[in-house]
C-alpha atoms as a PDB file:
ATOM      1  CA  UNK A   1       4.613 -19.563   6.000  1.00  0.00           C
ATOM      2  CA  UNK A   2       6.715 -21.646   3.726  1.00  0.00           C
ATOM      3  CA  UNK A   3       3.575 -21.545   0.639  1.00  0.00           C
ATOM      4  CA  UNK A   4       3.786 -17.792   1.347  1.00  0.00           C
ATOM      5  CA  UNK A   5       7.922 -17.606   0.771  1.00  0.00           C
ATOM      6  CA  UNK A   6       7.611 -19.632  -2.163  1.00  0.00           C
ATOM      7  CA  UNK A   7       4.722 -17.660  -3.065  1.00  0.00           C
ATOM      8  CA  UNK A   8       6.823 -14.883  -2.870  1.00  0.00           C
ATOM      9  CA  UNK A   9       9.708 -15.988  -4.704  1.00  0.00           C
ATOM     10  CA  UNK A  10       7.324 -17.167  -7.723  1.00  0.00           C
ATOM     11  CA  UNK A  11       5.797 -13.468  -8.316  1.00  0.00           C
ATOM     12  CA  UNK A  12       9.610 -12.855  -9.004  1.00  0.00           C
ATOM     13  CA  UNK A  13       9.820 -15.284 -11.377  1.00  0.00           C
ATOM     14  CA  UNK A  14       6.687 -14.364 -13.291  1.00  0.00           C
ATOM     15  CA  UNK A  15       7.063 -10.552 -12.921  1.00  0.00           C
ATOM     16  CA  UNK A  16      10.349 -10.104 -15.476  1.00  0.00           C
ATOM     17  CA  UNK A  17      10.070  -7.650 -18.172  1.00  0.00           C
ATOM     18  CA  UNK A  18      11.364  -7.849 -21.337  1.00  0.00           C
ATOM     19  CA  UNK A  19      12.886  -4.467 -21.089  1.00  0.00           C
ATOM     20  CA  UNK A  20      12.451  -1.557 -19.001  1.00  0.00           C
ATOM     21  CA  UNK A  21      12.830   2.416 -19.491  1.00  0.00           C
ATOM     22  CA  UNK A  22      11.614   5.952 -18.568  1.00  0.00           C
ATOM     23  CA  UNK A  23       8.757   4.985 -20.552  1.00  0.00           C
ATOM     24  CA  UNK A  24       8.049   1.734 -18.802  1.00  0.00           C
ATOM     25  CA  UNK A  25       8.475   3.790 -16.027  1.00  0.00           C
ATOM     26  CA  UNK A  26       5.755   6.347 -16.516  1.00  0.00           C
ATOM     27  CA  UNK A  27       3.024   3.471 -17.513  1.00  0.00           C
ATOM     28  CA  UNK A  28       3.089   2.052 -14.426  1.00  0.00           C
ATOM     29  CA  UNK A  29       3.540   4.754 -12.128  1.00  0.00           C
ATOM     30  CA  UNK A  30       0.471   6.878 -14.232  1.00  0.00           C
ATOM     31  CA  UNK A  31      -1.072   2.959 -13.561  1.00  0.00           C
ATOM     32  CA  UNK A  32      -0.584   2.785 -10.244  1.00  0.00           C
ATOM     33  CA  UNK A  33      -1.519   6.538  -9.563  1.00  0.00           C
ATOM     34  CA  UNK A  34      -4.877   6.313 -11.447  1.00  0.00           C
ATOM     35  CA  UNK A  35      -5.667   3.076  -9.252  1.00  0.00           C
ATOM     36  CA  UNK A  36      -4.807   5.040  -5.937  1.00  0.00           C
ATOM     37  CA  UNK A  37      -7.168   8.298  -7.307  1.00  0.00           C
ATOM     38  CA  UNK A  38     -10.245   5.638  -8.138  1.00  0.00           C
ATOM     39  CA  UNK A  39      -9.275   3.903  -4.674  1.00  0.00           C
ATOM     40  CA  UNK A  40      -8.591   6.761  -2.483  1.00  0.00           C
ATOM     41  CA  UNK A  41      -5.343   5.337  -1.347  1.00  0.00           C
ATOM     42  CA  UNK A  42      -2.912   7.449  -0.058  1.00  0.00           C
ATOM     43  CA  UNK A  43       0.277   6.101  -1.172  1.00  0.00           C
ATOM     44  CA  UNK A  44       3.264   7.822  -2.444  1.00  0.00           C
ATOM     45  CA  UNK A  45       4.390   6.007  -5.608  1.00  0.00           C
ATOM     46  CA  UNK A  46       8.161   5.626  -6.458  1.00  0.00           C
ATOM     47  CA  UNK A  47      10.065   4.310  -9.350  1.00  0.00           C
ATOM     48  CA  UNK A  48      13.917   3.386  -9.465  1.00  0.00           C
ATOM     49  CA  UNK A  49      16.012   2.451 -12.329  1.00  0.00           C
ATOM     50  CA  UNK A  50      19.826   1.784 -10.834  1.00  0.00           C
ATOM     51  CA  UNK A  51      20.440   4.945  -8.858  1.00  0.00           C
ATOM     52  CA  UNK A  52      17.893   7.291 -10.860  1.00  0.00           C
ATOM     53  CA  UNK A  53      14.481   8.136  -9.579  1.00  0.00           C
ATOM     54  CA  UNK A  54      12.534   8.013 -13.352  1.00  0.00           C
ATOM     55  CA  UNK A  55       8.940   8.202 -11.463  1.00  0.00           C
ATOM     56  CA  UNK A  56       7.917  10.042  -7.839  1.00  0.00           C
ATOM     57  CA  UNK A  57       3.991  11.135  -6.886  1.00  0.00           C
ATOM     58  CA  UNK A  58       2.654  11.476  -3.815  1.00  0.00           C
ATOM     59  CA  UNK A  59      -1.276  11.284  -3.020  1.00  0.00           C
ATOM     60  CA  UNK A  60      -3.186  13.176  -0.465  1.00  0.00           C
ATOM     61  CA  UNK A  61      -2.730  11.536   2.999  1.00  0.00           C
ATOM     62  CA  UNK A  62       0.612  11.198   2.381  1.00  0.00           C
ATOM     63  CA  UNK A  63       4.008  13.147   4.291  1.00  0.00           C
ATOM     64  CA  UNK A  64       7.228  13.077   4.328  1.00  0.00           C
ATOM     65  CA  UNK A  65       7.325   9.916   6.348  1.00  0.00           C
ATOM     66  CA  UNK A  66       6.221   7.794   3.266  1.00  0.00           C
ATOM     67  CA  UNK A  67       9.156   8.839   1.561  1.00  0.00           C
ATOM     68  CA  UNK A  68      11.696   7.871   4.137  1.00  0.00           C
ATOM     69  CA  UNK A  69       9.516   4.428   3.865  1.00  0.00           C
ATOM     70  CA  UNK A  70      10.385   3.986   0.474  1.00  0.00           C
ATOM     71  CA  UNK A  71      14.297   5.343   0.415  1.00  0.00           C
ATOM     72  CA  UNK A  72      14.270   2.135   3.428  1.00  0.00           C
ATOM     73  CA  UNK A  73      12.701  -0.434   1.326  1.00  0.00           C
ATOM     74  CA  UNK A  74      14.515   0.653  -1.606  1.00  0.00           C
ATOM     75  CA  UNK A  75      17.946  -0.476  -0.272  1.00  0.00           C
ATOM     76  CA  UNK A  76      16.735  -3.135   1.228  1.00  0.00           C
ATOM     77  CA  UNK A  77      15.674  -4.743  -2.334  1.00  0.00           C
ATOM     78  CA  UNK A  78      18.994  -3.289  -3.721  1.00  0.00           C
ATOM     79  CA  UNK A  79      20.456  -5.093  -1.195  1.00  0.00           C
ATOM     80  CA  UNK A  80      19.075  -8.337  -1.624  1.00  0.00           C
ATOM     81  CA  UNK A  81      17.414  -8.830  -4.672  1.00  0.00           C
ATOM     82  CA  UNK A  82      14.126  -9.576  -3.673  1.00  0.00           C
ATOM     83  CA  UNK A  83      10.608  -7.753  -2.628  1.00  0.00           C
ATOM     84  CA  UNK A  84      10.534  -6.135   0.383  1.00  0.00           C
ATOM     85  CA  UNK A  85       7.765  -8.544   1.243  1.00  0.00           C
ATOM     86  CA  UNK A  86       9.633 -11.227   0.767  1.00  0.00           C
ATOM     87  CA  UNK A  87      12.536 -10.232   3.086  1.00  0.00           C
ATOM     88  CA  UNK A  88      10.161  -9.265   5.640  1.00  0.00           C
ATOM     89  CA  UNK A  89       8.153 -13.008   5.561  1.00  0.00           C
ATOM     90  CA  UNK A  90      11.881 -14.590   5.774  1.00  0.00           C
ATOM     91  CA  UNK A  91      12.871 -12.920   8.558  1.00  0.00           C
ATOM     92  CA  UNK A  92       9.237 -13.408  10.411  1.00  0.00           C
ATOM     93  CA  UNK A  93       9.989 -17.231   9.454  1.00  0.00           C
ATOM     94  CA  UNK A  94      13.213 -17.300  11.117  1.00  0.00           C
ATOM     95  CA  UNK A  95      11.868 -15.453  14.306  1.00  0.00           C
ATOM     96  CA  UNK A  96      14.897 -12.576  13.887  1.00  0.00           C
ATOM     97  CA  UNK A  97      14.739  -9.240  13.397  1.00  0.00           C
ATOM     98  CA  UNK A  98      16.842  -7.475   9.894  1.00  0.00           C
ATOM     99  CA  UNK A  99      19.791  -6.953  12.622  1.00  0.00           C
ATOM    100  CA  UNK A 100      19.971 -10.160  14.190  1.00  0.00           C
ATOM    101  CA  UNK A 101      20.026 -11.833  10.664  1.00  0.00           C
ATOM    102  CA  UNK A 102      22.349  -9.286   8.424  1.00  0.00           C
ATOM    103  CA  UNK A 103      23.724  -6.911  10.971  1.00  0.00           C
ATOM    104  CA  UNK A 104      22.280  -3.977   9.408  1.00  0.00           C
ATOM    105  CA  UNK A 105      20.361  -1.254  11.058  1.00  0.00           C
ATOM    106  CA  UNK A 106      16.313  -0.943  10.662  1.00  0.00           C
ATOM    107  CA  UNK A 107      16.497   2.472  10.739  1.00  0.00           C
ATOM    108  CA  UNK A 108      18.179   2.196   7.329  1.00  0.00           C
ATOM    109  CA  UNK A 109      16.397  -0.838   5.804  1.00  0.00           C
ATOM    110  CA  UNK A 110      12.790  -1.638   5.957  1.00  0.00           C
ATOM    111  CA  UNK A 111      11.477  -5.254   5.543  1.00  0.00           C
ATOM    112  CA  UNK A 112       8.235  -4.233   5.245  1.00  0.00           C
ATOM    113  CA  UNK A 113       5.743  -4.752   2.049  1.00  0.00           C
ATOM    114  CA  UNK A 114       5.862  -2.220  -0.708  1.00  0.00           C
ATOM    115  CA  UNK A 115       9.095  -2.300  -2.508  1.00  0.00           C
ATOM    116  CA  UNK A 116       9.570  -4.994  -5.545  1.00  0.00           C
ATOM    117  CA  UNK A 117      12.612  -5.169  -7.612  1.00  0.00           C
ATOM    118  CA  UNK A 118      12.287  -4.220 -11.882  1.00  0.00           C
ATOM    119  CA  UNK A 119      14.038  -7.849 -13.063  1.00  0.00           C
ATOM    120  CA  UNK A 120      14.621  -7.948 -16.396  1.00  0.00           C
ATOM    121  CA  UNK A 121      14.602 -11.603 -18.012  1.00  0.00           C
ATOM    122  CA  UNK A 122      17.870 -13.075 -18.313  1.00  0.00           C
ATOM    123  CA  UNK A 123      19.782 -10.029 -16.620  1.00  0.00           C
ATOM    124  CA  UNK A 124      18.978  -9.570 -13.281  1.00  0.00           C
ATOM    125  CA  UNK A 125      17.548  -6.504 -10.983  1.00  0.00           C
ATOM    126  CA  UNK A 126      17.819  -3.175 -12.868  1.00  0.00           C
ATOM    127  CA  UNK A 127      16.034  -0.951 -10.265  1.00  0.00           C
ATOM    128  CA  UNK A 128      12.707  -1.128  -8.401  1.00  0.00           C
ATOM    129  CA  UNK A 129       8.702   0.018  -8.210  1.00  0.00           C
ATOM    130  CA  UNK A 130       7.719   1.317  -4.639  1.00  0.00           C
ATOM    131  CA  UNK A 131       4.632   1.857  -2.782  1.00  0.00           C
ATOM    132  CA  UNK A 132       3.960   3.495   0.756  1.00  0.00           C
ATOM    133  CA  UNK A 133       1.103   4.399   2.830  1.00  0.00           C
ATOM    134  CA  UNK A 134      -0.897   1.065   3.038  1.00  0.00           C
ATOM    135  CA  UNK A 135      -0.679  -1.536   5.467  1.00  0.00           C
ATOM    136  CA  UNK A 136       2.213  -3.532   3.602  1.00  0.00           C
ATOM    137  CA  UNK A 137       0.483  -6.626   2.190  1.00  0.00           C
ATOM    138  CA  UNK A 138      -1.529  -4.142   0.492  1.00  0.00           C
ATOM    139  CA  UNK A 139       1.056  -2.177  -0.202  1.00  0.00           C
ATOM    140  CA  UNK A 140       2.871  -5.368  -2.056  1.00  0.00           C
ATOM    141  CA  UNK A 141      -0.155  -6.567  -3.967  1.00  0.00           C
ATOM    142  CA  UNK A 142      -0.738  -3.142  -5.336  1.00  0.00           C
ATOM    143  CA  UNK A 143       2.864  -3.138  -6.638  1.00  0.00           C
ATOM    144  CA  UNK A 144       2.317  -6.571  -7.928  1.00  0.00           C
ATOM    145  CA  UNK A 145      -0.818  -5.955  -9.404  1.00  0.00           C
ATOM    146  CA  UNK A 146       0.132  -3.580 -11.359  1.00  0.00           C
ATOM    147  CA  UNK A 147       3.489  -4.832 -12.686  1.00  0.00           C
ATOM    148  CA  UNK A 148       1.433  -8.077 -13.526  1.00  0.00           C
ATOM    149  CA  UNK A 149      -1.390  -5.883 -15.521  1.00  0.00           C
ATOM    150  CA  UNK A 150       1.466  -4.284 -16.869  1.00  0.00           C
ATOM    151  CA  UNK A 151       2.991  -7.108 -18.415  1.00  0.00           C
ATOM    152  CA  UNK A 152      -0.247  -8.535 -19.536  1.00  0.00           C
ATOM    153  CA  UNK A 153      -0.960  -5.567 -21.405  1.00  0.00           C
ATOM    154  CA  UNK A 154       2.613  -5.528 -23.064  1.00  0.00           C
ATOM    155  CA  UNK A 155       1.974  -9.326 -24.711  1.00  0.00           C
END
């Protein structure tokens, strides 16, 4: 559990961009949405920058439920700063649920795979790429996957 955490907290280090806009934005939301057509994921696809919405899409499979997923994950990672993953595996580690630890409700905040905050190097969380449908390791490694191919692609 502890290799996982730091794991975890390493994909946040490596995952920085150098800057981030609506552009930025619609790269890796088209990414991620091309990825989930080839796959035949159904995964609604969500993309925050501070309190804007700069990228939405739903697949087929999806409802209205994924998108109550992702507003939930979203403020958890607004909250604390780190993947949604992350906080989940933390609080799984410590044996307590989100309410025992922060005194905040589940109903509002998910700590559940999916949700991983746009950092930009040497400034901090700007905003945050969301995915929902998938069981939510998957969830997180498509997220991660495609930030990383992302940033690849950018160098």
């Amino acid at each position: 559990m502890i290799d996982l955490l730091a794991q975890l907290l390493q994909e946040e280090q490596e995952l920085q961009f150098p800057y981030f806009n609506e552009i930025t934005a619609w790269q890796i939301g088209r990414q991620i949405v091309e990825r989930a057509m080839r796959e035949n994921l159904p995964v609604t696809i969500d993309i925050q920058k501070g309190e804007q919405q700069l990228f939405h899409y739903s697949m087929p499979g999806t409802s209205a439920d994924n998108d109550e997923w992702v507003r939930r994950k979203v403020r958890l990672v607004k909250r604390f700063g780190h993947s949604s993953y992350y906080m989940g595996q933390l609080l799984k580690h410590k044996g307590k649920s989100i309410e025992e630890s922060y005194l905040i409700s589940e109903s509002e905040f998910a700590a559940h795979g999916g949700c991983f905050p746009i950092l930009i190097k040497d400034s901090g969380m700007i905003g945050a790429v969301t995915v929902s449908g998938l069981p939510q390791e998957e969830d997180h490694r498509l997220v991660v996957q495609s930030i990383r191919e992302f940033l690849a692609g950018e160098k």
